[in-house]
Protein backbone atom coordinates (compact mmCIF):
# COMPACT_ATOMS: atom_id res chain seq x y z
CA UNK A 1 -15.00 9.49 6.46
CA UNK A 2 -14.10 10.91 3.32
CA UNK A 3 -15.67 14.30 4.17
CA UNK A 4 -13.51 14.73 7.02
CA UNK A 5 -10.68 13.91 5.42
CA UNK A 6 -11.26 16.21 2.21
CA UNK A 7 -10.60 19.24 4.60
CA UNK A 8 -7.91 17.82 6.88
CA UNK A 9 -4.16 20.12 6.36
CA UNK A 10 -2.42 17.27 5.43
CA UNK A 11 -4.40 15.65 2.86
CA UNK A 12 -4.58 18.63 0.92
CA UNK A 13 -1.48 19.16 1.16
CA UNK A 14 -0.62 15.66 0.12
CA UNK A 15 -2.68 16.48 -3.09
CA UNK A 16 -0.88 19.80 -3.78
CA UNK A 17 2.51 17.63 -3.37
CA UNK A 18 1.63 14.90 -5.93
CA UNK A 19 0.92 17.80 -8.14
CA UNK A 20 -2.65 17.35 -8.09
CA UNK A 21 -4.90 20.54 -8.93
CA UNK A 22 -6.35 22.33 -5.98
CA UNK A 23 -9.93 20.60 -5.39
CA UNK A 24 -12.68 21.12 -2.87
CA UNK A 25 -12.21 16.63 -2.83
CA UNK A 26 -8.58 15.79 -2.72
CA UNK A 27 -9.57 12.70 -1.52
CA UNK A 28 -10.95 11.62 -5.34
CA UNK A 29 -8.22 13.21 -6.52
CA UNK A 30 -5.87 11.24 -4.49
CA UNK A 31 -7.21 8.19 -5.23
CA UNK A 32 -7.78 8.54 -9.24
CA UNK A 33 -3.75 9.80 -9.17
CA UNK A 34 -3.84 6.02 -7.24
CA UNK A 35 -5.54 3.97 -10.00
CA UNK A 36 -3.96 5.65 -12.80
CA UNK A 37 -0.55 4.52 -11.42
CA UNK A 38 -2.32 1.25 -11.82
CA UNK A 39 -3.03 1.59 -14.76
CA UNK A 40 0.50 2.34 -15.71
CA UNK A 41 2.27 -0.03 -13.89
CA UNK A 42 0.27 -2.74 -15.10
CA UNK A 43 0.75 -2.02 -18.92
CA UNK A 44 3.09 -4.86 -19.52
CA UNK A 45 1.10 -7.17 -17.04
CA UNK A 46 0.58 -10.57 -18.95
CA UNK A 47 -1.52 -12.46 -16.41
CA UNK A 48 -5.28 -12.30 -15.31
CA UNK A 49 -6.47 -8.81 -14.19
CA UNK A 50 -7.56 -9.76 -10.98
CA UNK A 51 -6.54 -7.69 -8.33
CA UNK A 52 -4.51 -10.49 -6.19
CA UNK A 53 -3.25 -11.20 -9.47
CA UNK A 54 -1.33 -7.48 -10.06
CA UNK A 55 -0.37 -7.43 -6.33
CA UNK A 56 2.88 -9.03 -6.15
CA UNK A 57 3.98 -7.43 -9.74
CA UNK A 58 2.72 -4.22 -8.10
CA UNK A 59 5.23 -4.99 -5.07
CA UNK A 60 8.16 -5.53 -7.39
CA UNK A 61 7.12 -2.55 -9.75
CA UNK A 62 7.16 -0.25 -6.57
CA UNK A 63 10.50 -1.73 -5.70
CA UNK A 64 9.28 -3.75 -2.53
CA UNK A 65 8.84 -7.21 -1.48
CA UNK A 66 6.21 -8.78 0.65
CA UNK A 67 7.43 -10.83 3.83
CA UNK A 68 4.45 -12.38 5.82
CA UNK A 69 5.23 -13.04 9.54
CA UNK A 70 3.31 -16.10 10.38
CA UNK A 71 4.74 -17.01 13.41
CA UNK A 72 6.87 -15.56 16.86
CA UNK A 73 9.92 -17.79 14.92
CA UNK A 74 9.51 -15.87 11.73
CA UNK A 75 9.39 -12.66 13.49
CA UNK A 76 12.97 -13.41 15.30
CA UNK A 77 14.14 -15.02 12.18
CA UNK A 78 13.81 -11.92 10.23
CA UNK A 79 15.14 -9.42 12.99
CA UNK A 80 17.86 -11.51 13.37
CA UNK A 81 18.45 -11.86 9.78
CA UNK A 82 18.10 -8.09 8.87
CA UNK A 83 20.57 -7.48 12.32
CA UNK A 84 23.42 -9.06 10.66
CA UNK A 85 22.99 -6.47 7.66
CA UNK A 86 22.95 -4.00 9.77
CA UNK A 87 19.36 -3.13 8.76
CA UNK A 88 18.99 -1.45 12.39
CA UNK A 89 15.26 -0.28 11.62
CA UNK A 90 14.34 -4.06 12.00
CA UNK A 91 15.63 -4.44 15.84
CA UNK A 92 12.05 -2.47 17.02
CA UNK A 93 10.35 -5.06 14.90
CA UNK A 94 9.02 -7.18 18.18
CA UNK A 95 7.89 -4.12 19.53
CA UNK A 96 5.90 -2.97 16.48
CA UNK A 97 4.31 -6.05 15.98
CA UNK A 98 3.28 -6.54 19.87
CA UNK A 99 1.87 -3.94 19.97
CA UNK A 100 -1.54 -2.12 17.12
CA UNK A 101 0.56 -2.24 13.54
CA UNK A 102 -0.18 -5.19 11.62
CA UNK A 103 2.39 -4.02 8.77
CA UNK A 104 5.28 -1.67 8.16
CA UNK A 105 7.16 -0.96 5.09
CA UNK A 106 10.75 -0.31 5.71
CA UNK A 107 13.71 0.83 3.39
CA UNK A 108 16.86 -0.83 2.92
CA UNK A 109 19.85 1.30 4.26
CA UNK A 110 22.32 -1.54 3.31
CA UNK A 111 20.90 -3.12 -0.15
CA UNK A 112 22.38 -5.04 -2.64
CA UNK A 113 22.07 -3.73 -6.05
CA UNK A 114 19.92 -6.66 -7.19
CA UNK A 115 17.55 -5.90 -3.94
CA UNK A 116 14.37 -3.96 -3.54
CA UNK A 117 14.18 -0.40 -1.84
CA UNK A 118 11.90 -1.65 0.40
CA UNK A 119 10.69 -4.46 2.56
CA UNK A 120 6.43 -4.57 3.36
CA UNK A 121 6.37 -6.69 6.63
CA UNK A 122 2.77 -8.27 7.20
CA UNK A 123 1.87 -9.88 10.09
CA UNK A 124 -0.16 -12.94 9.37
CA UNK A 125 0.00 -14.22 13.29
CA UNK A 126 -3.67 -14.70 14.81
CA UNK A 127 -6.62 -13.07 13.44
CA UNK A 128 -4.31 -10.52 11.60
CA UNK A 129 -4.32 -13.19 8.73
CA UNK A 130 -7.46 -12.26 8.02
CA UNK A 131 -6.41 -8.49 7.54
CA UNK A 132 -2.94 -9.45 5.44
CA UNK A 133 -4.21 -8.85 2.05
CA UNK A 134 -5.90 -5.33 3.18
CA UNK A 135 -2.64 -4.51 4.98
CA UNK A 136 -0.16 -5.44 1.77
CA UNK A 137 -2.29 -2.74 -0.30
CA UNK A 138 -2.34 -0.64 2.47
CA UNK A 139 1.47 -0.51 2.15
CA UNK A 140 1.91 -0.44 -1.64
CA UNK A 141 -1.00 2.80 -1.25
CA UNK A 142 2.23 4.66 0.66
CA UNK A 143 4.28 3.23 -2.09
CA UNK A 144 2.12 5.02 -4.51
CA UNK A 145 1.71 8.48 -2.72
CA UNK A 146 5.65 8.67 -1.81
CA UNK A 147 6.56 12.02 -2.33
CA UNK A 148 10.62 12.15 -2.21
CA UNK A 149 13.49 10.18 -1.10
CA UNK A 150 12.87 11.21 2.45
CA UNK A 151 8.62 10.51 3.56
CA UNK A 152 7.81 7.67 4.21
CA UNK A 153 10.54 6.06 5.66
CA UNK A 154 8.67 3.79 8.04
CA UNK A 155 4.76 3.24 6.81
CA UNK A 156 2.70 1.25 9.29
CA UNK A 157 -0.68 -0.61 8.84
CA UNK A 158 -2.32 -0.37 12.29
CA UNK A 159 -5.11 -2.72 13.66
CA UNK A 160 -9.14 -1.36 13.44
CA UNK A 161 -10.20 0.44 16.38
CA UNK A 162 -6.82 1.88 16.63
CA UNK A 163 -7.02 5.85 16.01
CA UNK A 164 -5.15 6.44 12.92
CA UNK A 165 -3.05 9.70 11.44
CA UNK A 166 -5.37 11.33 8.61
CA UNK A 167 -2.94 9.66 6.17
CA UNK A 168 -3.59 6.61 7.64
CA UNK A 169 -7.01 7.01 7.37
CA UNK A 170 -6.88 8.18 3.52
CA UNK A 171 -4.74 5.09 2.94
CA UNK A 172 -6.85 2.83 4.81
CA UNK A 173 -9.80 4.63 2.09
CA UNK A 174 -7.29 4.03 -0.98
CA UNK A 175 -6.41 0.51 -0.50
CA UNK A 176 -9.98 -0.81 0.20
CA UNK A 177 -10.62 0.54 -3.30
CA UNK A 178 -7.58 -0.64 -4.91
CA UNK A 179 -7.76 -4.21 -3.36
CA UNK A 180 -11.18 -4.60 -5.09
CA UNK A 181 -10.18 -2.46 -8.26
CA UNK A 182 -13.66 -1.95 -9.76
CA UNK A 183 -12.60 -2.31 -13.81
CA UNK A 184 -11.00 -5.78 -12.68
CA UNK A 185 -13.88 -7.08 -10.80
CA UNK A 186 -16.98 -5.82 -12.70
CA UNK A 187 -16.70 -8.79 -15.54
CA UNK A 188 -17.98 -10.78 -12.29
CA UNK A 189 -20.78 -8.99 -11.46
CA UNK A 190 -23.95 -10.00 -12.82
CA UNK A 191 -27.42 -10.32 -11.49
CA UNK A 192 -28.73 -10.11 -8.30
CA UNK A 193 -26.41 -9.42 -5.14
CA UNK A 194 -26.38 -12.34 -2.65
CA UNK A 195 -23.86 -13.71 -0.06
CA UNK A 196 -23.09 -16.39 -2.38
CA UNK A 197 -22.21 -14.51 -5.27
CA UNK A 198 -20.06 -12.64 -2.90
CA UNK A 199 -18.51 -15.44 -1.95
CA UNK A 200 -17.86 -16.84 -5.50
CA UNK A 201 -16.29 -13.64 -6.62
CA UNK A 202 -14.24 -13.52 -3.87
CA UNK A 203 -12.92 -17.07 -4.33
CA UNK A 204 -12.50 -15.60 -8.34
CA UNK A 205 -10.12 -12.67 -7.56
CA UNK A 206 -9.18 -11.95 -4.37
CA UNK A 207 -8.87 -15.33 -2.13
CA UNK A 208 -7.02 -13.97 0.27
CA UNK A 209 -9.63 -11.10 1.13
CA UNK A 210 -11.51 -11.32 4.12
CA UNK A 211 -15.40 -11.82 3.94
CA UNK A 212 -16.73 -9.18 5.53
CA UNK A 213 -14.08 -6.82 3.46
CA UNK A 214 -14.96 -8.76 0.01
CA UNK A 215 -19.04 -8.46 1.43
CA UNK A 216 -18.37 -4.35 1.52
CA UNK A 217 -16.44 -3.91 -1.32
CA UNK A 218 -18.41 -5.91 -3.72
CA UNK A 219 -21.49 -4.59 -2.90
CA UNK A 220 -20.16 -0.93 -3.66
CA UNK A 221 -19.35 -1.81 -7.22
CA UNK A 222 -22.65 -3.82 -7.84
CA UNK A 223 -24.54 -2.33 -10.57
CA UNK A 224 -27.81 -2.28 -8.66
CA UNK A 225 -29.01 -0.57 -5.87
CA UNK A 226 -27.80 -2.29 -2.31
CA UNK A 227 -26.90 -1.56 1.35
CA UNK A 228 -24.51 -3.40 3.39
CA UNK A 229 -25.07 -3.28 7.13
CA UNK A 230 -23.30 -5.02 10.21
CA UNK A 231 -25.22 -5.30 13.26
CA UNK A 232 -24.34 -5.91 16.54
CA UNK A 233 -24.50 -5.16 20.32
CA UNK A 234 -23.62 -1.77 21.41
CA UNK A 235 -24.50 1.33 23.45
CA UNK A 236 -25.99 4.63 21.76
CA UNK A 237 -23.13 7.12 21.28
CA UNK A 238 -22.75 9.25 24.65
CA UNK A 239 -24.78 6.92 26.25
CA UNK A 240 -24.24 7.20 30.52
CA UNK A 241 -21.75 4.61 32.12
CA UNK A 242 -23.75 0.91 32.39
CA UNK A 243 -26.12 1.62 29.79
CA UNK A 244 -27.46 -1.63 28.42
CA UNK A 245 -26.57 -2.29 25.01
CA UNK A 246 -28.69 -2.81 21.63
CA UNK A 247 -28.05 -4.02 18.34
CA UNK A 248 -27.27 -1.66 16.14
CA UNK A 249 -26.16 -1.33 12.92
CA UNK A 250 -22.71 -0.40 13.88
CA UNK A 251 -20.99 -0.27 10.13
CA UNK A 252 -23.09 0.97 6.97
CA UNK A 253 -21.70 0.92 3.30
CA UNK A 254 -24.30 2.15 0.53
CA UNK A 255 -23.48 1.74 -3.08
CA UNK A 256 -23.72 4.31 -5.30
CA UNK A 257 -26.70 3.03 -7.23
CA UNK A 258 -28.55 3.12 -3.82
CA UNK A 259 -27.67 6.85 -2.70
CA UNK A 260 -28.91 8.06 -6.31
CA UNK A 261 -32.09 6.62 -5.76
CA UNK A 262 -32.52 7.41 -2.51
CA UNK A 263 -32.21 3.91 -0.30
CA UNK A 264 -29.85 5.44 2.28
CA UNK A 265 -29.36 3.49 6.23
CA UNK A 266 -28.02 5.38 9.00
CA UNK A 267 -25.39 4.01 10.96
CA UNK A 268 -25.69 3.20 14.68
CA UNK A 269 -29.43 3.10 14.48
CA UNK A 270 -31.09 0.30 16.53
CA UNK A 271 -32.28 -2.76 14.22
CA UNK A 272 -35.78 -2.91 14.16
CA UNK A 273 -37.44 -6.00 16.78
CA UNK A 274 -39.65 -7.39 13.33
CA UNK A 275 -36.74 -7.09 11.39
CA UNK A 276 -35.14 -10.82 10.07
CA UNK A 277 -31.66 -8.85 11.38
CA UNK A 278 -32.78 -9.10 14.82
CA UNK A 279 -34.70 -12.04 14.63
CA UNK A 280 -31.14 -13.68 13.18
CA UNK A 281 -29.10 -12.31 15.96
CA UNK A 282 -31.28 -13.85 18.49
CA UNK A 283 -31.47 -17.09 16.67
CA UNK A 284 -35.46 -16.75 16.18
CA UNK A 285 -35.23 -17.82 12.27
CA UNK A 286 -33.60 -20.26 10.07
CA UNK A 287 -34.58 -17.95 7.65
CA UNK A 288 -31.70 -15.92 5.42
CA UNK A 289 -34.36 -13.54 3.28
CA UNK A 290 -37.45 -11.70 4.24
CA UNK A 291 -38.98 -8.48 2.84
CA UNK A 292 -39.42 -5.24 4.63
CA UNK A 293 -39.74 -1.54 4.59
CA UNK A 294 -36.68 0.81 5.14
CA UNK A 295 -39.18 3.03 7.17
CA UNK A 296 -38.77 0.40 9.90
CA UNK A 297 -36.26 1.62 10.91
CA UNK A 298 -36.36 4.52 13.20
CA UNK A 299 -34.31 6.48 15.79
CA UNK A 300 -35.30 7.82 19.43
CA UNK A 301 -35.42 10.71 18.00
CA UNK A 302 -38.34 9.66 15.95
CA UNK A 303 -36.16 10.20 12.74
CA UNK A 304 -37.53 7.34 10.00
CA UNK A 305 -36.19 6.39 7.03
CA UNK A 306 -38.19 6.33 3.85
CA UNK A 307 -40.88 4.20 2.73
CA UNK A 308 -38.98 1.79 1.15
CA UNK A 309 -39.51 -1.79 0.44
CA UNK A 310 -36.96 -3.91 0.59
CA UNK A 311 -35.33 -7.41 0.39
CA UNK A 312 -32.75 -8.33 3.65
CA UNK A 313 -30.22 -11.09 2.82
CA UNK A 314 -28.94 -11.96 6.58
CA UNK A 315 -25.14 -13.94 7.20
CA UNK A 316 -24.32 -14.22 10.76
CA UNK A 317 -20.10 -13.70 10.98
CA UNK A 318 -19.15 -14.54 14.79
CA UNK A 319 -20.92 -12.01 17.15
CA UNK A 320 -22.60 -10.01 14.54
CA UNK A 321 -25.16 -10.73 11.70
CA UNK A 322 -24.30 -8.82 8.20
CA UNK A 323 -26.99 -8.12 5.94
CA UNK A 324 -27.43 -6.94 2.31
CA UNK A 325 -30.38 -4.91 1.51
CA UNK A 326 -31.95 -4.33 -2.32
CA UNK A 327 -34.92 -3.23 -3.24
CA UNK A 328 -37.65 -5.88 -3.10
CA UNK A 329 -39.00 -6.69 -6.72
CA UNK A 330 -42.06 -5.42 -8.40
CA UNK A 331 -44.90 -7.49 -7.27
């Protein structure tokens, strides 16, 4: 994604706003001006460094305060609430949340002086709970990159699949980096990558992530080489109407470790029939670890990847089966 975005109009010119030196990435650029903000904001911090730690301090050092929606009577409570004050950006608050935003930040027309600019509205109803600690970084991330007095009156968090704004999508980048901030989460890291240690860290210092966000994001800042992949059923990209499906591996994330020495997985290409992925999905195996060979897996094309052996860790999360690949040991 990042590519993309590095040459879209108004992420450079987000960059050349927040005073940030022209760059062929403004995308890095962006998101170092992100963590050094951190960095500053957090200087009198006197908790743990944890990232769900510095997120409510965050909120109150960016002048905002977090109000989860958990139900249709909390959602009617606030708009009711905010009504009296006069607060008329809340009315279109049922609307909003009925329909793909998951969060909006809004700013107080009518404060107090002992108030916050802002209000960060998270909807925590259904499966959204799931996304609610993504979606409060998401809305400090517009926090950080606010320009003036005037942008960014109304910031909205909107649900996946939805097609997002290219500032939505460089947020969206931002905040999946800052809600696993890799100098507060490294101390965990140690030895080999598994689903468990995932988990563990997770538990550690951000409980309120989702797994299959804490799965991606963890396994970026490992210090060894290792893929993440989610597999599941769907049709080849501009495949004809009624084409049967296959499982694919629909989402990809690659560490850096891994790209440097060259164990690299394409997305969308169709898991491999001996692979433990497929065998998982189809409930062949009790098994959770097998090793293979990256040049398994192929496309129609007859594109391979390279010879590669490797070790697959398999989860299965609902209708999918996530797996983290490293490179199998020395024999």
């Amino acid at each position: 994604m990042a590519p993309a975005l590095n040459d879209h109009i108004v992420v450079q010119r987000l960059a050349r706003d927040l005073g940030l030196r022209s760059s062929a990435e403004p995308v890095g650029r962006i998101l170092e001006y992100c963590r050094r903000r951190v960095r500053k904001l957090i200087e009198d911090f006197d908790g743990s460094n944890t990232p769900a730690e510095i997120l409510p301090w965050l909120a109150a050092k960016l002048s905002t305060r977090f109000v989860e929606i958990n139900d249709d009577v909390d959602l009617n409570r606030i708009v009711v609430e905010y009504g009296k004050k006069k607060e008329y950006a809340f009315a279109t608050l049922q609307q909003e949340f009925n329909g793909c935003t998951e969060g909006i930040t809004l700013r107080l027309t009518r404060r107090q002086f002992w108030e916050p600019e802002f209000v960060s509205l998270i909807d925590c109803r259904g499966r959204r709970k799931l996304r609610r600690y993504h979606t409060k970084w998401h809305e400090l991330v517009h926090l950080l990159i606010m320009t003036d007095q005037t942008r960014m009156e109304f910031r909205r968090t909107h649900e996946v699949g939805q097609e997002k704004s290219a500032e939505e999508k460089l947020v969206d980048v931002i905040a999946g980096e800052l809600s696993f901030f890799p100098e507060f989460v490294e101390p965990y890291i140690q030895g080999e990558i598994t689903f468990a240690k995932v988990e563990q860290i997770r538990s550690l210092v951000c409980p309120d992530a989702s797994l299959t966000s804490s799965a991606i994001n963890i396994s970026k800042i490992w210090n060894s080489p290792c893929i993440w992949i989610e597999a599941r059923l769907q049709t080849k990209k501009g495949a004809e109407v009624g084409a049967l499906p296959a499982l694919r591996a629909v989402k990809v994330a690659e560490n850096t470790v891994a790209r440097e020495r060259g164990m690299r997985m394409i997305a969308n290409f169709r898991v491999p029939q001996d692979s433990i992925v497929f065998r998982a999905f189809c409930g062949e195996t009790l098994d959770s670890v097998a090793f293979e060979n990256l040049s398994w897996w192929k496309a129609s094309s007859g594109t391979r990847l390279r010879n590669c052996p490797v070790k697959v860790q398999v989860k299965r999360f609902g209708d999918s089966i996530q797996a983290l690949i490293t490179p199998a040991p020395l024999q």
